[in-house]
Protein backbone atom coordinates (compact mmCIF):
# COMPACT_ATOMS: atom_id res chain seq x y z
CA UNK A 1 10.94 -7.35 35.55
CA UNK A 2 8.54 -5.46 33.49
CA UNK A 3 5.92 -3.07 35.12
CA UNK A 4 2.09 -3.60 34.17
CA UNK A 5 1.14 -1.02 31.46
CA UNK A 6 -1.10 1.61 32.36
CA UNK A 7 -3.22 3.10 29.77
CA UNK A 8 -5.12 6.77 29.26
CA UNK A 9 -7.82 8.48 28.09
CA UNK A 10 -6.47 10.45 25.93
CA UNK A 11 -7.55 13.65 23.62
CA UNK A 12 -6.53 16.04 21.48
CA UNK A 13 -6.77 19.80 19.92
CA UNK A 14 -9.60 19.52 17.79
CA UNK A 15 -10.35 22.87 16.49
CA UNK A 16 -10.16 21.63 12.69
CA UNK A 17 -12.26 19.50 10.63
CA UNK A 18 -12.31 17.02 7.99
CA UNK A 19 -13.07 18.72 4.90
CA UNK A 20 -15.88 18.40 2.52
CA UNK A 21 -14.49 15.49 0.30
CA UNK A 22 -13.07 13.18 2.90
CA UNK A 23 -15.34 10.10 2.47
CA UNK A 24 -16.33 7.12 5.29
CA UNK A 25 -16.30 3.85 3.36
CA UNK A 26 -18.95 1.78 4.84
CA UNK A 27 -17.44 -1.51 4.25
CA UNK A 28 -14.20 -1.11 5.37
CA UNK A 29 -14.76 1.52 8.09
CA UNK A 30 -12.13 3.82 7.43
CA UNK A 31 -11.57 7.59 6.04
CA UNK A 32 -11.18 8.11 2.23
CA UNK A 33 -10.26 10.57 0.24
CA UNK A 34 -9.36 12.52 3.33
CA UNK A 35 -8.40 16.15 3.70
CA UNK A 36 -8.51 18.86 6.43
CA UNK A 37 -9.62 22.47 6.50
CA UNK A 38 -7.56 24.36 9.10
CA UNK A 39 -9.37 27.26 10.54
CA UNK A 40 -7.35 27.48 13.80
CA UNK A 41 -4.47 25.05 14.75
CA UNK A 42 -2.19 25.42 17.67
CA UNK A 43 0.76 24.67 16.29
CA UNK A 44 0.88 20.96 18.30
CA UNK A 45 1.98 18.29 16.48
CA UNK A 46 -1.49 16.66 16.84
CA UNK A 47 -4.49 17.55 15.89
CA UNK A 48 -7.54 15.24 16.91
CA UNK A 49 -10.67 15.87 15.09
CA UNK A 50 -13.96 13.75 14.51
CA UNK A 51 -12.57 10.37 15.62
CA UNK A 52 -9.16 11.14 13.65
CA UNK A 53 -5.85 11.75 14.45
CA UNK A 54 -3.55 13.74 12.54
CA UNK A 55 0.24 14.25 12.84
CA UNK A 56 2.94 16.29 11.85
CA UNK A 57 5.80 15.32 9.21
CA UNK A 58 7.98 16.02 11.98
CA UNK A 59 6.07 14.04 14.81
CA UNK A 60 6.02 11.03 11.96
CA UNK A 61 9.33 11.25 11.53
CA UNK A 62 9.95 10.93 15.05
CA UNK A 63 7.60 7.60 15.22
CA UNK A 64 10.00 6.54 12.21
CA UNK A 65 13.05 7.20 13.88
CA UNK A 66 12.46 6.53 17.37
CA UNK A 67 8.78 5.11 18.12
CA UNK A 68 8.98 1.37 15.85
CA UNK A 69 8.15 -0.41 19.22
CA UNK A 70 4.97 1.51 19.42
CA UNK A 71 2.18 -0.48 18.95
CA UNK A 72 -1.02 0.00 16.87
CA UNK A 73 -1.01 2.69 14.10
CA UNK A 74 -0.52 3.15 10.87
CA UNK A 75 0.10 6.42 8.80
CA UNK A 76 -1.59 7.47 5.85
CA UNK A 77 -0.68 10.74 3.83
CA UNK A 78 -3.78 13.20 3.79
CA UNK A 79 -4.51 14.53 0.50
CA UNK A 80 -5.26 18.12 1.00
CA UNK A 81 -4.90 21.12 3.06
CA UNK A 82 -6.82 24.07 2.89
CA UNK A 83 -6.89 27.18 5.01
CA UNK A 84 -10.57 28.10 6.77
CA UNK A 85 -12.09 31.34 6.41
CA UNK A 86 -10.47 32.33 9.61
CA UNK A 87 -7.18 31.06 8.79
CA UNK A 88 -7.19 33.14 6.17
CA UNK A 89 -8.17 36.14 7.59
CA UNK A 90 -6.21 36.17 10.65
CA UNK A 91 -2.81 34.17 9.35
CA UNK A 92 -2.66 34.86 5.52
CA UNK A 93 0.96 33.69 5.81
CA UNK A 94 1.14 31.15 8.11
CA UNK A 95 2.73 27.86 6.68
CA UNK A 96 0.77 24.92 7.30
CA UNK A 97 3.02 21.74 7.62
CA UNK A 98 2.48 18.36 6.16
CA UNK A 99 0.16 16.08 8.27
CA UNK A 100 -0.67 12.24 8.63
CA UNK A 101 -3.36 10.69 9.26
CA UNK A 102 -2.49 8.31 12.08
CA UNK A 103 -4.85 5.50 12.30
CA UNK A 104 -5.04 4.04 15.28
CA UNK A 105 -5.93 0.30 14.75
CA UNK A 106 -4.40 -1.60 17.79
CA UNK A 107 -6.18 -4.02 20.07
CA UNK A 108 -7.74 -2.05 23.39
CA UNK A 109 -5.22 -2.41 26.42
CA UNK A 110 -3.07 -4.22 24.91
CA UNK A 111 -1.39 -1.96 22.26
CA UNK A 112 -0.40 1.18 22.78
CA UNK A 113 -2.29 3.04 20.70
CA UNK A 114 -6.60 1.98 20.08
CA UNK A 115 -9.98 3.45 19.98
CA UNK A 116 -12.40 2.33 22.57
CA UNK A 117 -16.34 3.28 20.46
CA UNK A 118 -19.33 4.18 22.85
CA UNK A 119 -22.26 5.59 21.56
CA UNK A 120 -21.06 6.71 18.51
CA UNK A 121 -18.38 8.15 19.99
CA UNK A 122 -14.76 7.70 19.64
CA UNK A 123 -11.92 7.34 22.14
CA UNK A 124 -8.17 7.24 22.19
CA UNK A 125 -6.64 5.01 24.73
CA UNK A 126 -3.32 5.06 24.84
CA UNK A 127 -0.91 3.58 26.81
CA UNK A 128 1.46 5.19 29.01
CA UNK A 129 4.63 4.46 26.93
CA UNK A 130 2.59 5.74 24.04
CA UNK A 131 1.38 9.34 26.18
CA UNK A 132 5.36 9.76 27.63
CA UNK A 133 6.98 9.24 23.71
CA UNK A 134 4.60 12.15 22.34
CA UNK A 135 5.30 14.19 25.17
CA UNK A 136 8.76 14.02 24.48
CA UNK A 137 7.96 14.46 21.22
CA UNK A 138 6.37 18.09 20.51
CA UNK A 139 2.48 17.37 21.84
CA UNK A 140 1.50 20.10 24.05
CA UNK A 141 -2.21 19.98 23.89
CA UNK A 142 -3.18 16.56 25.12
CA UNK A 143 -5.84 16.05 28.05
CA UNK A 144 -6.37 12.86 29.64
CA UNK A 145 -6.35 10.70 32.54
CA UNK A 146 -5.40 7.60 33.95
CA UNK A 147 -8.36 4.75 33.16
CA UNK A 148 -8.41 3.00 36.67
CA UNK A 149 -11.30 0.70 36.69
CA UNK A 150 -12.78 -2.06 33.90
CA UNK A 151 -12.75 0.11 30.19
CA UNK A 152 -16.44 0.31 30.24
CA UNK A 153 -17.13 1.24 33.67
CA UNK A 154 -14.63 4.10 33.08
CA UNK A 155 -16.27 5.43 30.27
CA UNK A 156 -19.79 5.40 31.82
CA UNK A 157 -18.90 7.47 34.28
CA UNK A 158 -16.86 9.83 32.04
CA UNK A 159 -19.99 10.46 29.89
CA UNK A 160 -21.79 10.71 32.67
CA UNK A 161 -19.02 13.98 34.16
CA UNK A 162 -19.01 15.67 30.68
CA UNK A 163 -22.90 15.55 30.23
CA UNK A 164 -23.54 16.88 33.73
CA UNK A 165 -20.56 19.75 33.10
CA UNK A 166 -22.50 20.72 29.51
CA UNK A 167 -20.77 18.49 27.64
CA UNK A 168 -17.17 20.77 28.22
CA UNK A 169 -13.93 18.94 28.37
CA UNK A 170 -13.34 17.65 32.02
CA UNK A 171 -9.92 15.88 31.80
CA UNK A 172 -6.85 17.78 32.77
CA UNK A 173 -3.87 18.11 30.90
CA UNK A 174 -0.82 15.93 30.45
CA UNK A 175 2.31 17.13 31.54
CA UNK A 176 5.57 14.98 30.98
CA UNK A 177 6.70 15.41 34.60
CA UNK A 178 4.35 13.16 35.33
CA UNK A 179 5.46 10.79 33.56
CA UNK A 180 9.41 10.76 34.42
């Protein structure tokens, strides 16, 4: 017998940005053209940034290899990589790896990776099979919590924490023995 899925709130290190020449196409709604400009990265294997998710070679390898029942994203190659002015300054040798843009196009608690939109704002919710296999997998910098009540509900009152703490990231972080 299969247990019900439970799905998270989920986000991501998002100390980089979308560079200059990354482009949102207005008619298809999705990143073109896109690129990051790495000022300071934490050496996760995902970065989160402006309603995008980015992943390592390694960590899409891994999805390859061992995450094909995983439900709702597709990979695209980013196009550039550039180091920030601080990268540069404080890590003028630091490799950068490859990234992918994971897009996360699966239908809201049902696959295991989507993006619930509020306000102009975008959300991962993944499910719990989704949270444990990049866990296991090399992400170390991923807050969220468990979404308990009806989706929108949830995120009312979520908005409603982070506005009355300044806007400052109230969701703990996820730890894979709490998972197993």
């Amino acid at each position: 017998m299969k247990s019900k899925t439970v799905f998270f709130h989920v986000s991501f290190s998002a100390s980089d940005l979308l560079d200059s020449e990354t482009r949102f196409d207005d008619i298809t709604g999705e990143l073109i053209n896109i690129g990051i400009e790495f000022d300071n990265w934490f050496h996760d294997e995902v970065i989160g940034c402006v309603g995008c998710t980015f992943i390592t070679e390694k960590l899409y390898y891994m999805f390859k290899d061992f995450g094909e029942h995983l439900t709702g994203i597709n990979f695209a190659k980013p196009i550039r990589f550039n180091k920030g002015y601080n990268a540069m300054e404080n890590y003028p040798d630091a490799n950068i790896p490859c990234f992918y843009y994971m897009n996360m196009t699966g239908k809201l608690l049902v696959d295991d990776f989507s993006i619930f939109r509020l306000n102009g704002s975008y959300n991962c919710v993944l499910s719990d099979t989704a949270v444990k296999f990049l866990l296991n997998n090399g992400v170390y910098s991923a807050f969220g919590e468990m979404i308990n009540n009806e989706i929108h509900e949830y995120f009312e009152i979520y908005y409603q924490k982070i506005k009355k703490n300044n806007y400052s990231e109230v969701m703990p972080r996820l730890f894979l023995k709490d998972f197993i």
